[in-house]
N, C-alpha and C. Protein backbone atom coordinates (compact mmCIF):
# COMPACT_ATOMS: atom_id res chain seq x y z
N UNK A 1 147.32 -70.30 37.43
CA UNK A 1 146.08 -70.70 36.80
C UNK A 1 146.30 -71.85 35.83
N UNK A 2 147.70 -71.56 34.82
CA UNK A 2 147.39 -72.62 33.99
C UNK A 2 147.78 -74.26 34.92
N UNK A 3 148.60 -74.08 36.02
CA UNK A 3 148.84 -75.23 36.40
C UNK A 3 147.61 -75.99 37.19
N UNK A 4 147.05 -75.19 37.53
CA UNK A 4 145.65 -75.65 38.25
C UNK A 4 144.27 -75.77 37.48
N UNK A 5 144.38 -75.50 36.33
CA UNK A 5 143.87 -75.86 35.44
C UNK A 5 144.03 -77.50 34.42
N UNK A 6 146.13 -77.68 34.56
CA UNK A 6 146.40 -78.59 34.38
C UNK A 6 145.88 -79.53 35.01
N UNK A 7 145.55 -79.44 36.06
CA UNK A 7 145.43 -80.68 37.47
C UNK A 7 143.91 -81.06 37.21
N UNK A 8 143.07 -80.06 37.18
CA UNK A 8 141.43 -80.32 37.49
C UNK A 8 141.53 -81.66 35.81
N UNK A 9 142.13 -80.39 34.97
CA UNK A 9 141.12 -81.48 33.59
C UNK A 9 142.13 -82.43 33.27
N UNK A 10 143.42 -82.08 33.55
CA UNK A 10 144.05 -83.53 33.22
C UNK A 10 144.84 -83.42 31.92
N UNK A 11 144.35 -82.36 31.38
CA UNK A 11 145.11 -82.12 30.10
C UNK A 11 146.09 -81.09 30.07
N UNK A 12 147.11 -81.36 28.94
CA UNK A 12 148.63 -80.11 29.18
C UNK A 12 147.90 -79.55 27.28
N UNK A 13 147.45 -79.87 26.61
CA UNK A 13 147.02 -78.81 25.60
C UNK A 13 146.01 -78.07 25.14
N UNK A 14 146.25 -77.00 25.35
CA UNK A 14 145.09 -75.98 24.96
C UNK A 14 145.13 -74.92 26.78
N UNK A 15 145.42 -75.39 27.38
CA UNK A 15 145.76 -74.60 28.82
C UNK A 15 146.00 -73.19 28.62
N UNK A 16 147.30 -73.44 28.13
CA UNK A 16 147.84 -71.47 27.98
C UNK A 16 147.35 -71.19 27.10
N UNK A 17 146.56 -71.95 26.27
CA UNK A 17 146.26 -70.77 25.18
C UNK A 17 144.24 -70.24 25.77
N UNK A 18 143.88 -71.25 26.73
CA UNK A 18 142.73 -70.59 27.14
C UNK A 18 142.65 -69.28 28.23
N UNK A 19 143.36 -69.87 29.07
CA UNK A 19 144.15 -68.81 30.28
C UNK A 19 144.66 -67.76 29.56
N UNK A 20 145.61 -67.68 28.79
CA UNK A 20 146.18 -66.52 27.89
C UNK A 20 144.83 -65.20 27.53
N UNK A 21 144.04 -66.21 27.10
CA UNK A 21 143.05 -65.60 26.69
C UNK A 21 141.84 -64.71 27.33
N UNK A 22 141.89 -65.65 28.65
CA UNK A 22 141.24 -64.99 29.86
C UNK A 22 141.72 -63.55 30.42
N UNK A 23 142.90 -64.21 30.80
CA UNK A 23 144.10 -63.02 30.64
C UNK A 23 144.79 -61.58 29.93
N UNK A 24 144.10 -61.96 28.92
CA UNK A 24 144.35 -60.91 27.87
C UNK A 24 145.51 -60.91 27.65
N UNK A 25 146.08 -61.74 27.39
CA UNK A 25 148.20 -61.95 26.91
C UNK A 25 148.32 -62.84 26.42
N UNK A 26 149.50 -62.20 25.31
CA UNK A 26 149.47 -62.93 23.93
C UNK A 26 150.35 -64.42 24.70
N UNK A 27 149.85 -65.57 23.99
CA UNK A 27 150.44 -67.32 24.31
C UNK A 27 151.52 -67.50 24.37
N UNK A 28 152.69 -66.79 24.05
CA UNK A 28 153.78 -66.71 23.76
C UNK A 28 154.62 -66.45 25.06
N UNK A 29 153.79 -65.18 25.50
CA UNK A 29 154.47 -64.54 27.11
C UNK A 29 154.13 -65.40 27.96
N UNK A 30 152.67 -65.87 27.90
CA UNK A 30 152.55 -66.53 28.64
C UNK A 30 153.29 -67.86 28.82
N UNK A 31 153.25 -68.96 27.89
CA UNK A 31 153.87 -69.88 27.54
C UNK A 31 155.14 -69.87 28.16
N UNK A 32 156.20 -68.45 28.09
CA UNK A 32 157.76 -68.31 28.64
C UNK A 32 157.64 -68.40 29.73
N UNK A 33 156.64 -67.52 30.66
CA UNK A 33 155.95 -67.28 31.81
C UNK A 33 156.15 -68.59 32.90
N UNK A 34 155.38 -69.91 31.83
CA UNK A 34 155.29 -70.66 32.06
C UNK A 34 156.35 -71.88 32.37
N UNK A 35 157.38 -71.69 31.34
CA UNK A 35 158.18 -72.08 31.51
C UNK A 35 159.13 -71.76 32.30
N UNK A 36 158.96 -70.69 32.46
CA UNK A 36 160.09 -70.14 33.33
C UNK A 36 159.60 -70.75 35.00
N UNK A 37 158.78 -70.66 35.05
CA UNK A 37 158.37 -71.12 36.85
C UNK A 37 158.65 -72.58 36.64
N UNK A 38 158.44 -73.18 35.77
CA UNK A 38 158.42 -74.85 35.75
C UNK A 38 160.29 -75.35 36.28
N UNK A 39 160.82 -74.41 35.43
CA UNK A 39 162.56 -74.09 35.59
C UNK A 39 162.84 -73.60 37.25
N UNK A 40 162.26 -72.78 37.61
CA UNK A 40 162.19 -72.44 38.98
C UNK A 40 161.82 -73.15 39.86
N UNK A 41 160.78 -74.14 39.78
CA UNK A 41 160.32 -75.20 40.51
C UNK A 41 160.90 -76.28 40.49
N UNK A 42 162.09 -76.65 39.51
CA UNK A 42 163.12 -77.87 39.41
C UNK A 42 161.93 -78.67 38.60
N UNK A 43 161.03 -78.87 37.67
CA UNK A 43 160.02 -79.17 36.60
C UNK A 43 160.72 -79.48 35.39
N UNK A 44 161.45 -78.70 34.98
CA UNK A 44 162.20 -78.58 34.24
C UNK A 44 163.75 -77.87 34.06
N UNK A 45 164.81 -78.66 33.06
CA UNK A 45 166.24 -78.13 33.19
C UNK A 45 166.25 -76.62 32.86
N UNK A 46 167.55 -76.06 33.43
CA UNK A 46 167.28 -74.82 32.74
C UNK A 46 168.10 -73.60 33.64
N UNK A 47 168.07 -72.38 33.59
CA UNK A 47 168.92 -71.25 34.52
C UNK A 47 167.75 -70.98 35.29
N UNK A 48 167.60 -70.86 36.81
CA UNK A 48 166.84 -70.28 37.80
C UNK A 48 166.56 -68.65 37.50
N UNK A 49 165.50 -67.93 37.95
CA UNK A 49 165.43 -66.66 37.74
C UNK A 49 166.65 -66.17 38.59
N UNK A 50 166.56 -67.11 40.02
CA UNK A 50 167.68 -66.28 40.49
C UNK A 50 169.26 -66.42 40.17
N UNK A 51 169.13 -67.77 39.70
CA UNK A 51 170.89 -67.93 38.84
C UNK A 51 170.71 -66.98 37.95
N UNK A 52 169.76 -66.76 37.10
CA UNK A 52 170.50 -65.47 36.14
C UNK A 52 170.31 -64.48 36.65
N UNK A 53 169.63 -64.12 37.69
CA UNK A 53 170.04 -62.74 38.39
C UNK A 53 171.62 -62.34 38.92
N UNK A 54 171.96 -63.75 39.62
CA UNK A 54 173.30 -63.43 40.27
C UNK A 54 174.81 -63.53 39.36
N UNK A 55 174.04 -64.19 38.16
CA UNK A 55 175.60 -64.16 36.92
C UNK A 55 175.52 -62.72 36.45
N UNK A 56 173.68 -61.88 36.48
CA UNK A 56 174.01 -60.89 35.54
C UNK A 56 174.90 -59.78 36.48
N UNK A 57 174.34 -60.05 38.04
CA UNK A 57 175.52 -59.16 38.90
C UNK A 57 176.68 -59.35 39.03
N UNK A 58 177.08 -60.64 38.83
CA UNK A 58 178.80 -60.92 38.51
C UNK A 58 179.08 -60.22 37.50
N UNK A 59 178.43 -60.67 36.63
CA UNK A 59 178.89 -60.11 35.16
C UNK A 59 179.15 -58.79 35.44
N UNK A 60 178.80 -57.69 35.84
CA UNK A 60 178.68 -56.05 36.06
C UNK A 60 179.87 -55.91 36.69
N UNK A 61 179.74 -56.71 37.82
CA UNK A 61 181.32 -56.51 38.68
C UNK A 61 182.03 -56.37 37.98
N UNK A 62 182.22 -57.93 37.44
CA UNK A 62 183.20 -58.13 36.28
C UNK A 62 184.33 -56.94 35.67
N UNK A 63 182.91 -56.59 35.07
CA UNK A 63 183.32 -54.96 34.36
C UNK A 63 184.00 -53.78 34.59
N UNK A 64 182.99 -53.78 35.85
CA UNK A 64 183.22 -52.77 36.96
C UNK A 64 185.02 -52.76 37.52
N UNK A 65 185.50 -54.11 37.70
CA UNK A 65 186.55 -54.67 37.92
C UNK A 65 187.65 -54.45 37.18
N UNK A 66 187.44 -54.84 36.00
CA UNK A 66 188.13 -54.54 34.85
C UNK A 66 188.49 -52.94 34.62
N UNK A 67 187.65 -52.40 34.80
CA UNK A 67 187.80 -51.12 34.12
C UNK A 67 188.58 -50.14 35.37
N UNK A 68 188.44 -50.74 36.55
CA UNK A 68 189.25 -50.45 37.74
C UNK A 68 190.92 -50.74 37.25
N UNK A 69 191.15 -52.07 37.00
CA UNK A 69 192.57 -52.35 36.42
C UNK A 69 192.80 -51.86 35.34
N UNK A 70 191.95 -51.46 34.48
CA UNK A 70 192.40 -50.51 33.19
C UNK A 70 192.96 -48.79 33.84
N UNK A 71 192.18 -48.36 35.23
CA UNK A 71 192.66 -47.06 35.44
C UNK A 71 193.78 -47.73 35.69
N UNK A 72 193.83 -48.69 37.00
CA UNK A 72 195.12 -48.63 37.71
C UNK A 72 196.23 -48.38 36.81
N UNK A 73 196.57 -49.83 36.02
CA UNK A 73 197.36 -49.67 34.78
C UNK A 73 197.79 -48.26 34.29
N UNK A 74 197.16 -47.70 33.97
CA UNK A 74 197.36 -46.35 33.39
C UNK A 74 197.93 -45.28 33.80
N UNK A 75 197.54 -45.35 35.33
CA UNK A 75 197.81 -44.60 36.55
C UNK A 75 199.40 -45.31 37.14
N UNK A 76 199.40 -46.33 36.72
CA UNK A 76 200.63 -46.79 37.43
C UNK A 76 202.00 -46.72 36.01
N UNK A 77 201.59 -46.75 34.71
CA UNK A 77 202.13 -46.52 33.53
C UNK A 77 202.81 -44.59 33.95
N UNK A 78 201.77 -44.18 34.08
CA UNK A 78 202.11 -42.60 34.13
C UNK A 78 202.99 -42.00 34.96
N UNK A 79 202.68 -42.88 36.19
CA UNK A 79 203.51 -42.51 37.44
C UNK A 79 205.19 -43.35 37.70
N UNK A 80 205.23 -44.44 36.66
CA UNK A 80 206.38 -45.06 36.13
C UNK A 80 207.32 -43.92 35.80
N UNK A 81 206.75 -43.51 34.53
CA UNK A 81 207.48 -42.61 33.48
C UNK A 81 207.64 -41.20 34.35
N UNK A 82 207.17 -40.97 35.28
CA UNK A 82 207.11 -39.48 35.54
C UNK A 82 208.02 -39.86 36.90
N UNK A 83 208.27 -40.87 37.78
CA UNK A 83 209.60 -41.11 38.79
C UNK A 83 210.30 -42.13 38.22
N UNK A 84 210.19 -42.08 37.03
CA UNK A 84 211.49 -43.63 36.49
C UNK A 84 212.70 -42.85 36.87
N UNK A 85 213.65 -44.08 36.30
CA UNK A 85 215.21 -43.82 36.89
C UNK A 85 215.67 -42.71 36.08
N UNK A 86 216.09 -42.19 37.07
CA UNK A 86 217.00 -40.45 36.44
C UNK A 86 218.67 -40.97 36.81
N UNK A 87 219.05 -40.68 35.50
CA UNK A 87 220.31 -40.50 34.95
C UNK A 87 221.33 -39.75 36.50
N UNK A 88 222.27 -40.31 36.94
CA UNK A 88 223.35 -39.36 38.35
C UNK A 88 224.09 -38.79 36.94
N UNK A 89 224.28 -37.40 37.75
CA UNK A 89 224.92 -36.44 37.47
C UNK A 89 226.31 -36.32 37.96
């Protein structure tokens, strides 16, 4: 709405805050709203919804990853000490 609103009258101020209003949502959400598709549309610089979707799933791996080599480690620490080298008799 607000972009097709942009187009008819020609003007970029006062848009989101009339639409907002139509809308019943505060200028603010909308406004991000706004920006955020402009970012999505290559309009403006910025992280894609879906680039930060796919860093926030790296990111998890990440973790997920990590905390895998924290068992291993631990598991491989334990199992060191419990067949380390025994002393010949």
């Amino acid at each position: 709405m607000v972009f097709e609103l942009r187009e008819q009258t020609g003007e970029r101020t006062g848009t989101i805050a009339r639409v907002a209003d139509q809308l019943g949502v505060h200028r603010e959400a909308l406004r991000t709203w706004i920006r955020q598709a402009e970012v999505d549309g290559g309009q403006r610089p910025g992280r894609t919804t879906s680039d930060a979707q796919r860093i926030g799933e790296l990111e998890r791996e990440v973790r997920e990853l990590r905390r895998a080599n924290e068992i291993l480690k631990a598991a491989s620490a334990y199992f060191a000490r419990e067949l380390g080298p025994k002393l010949p008799r």
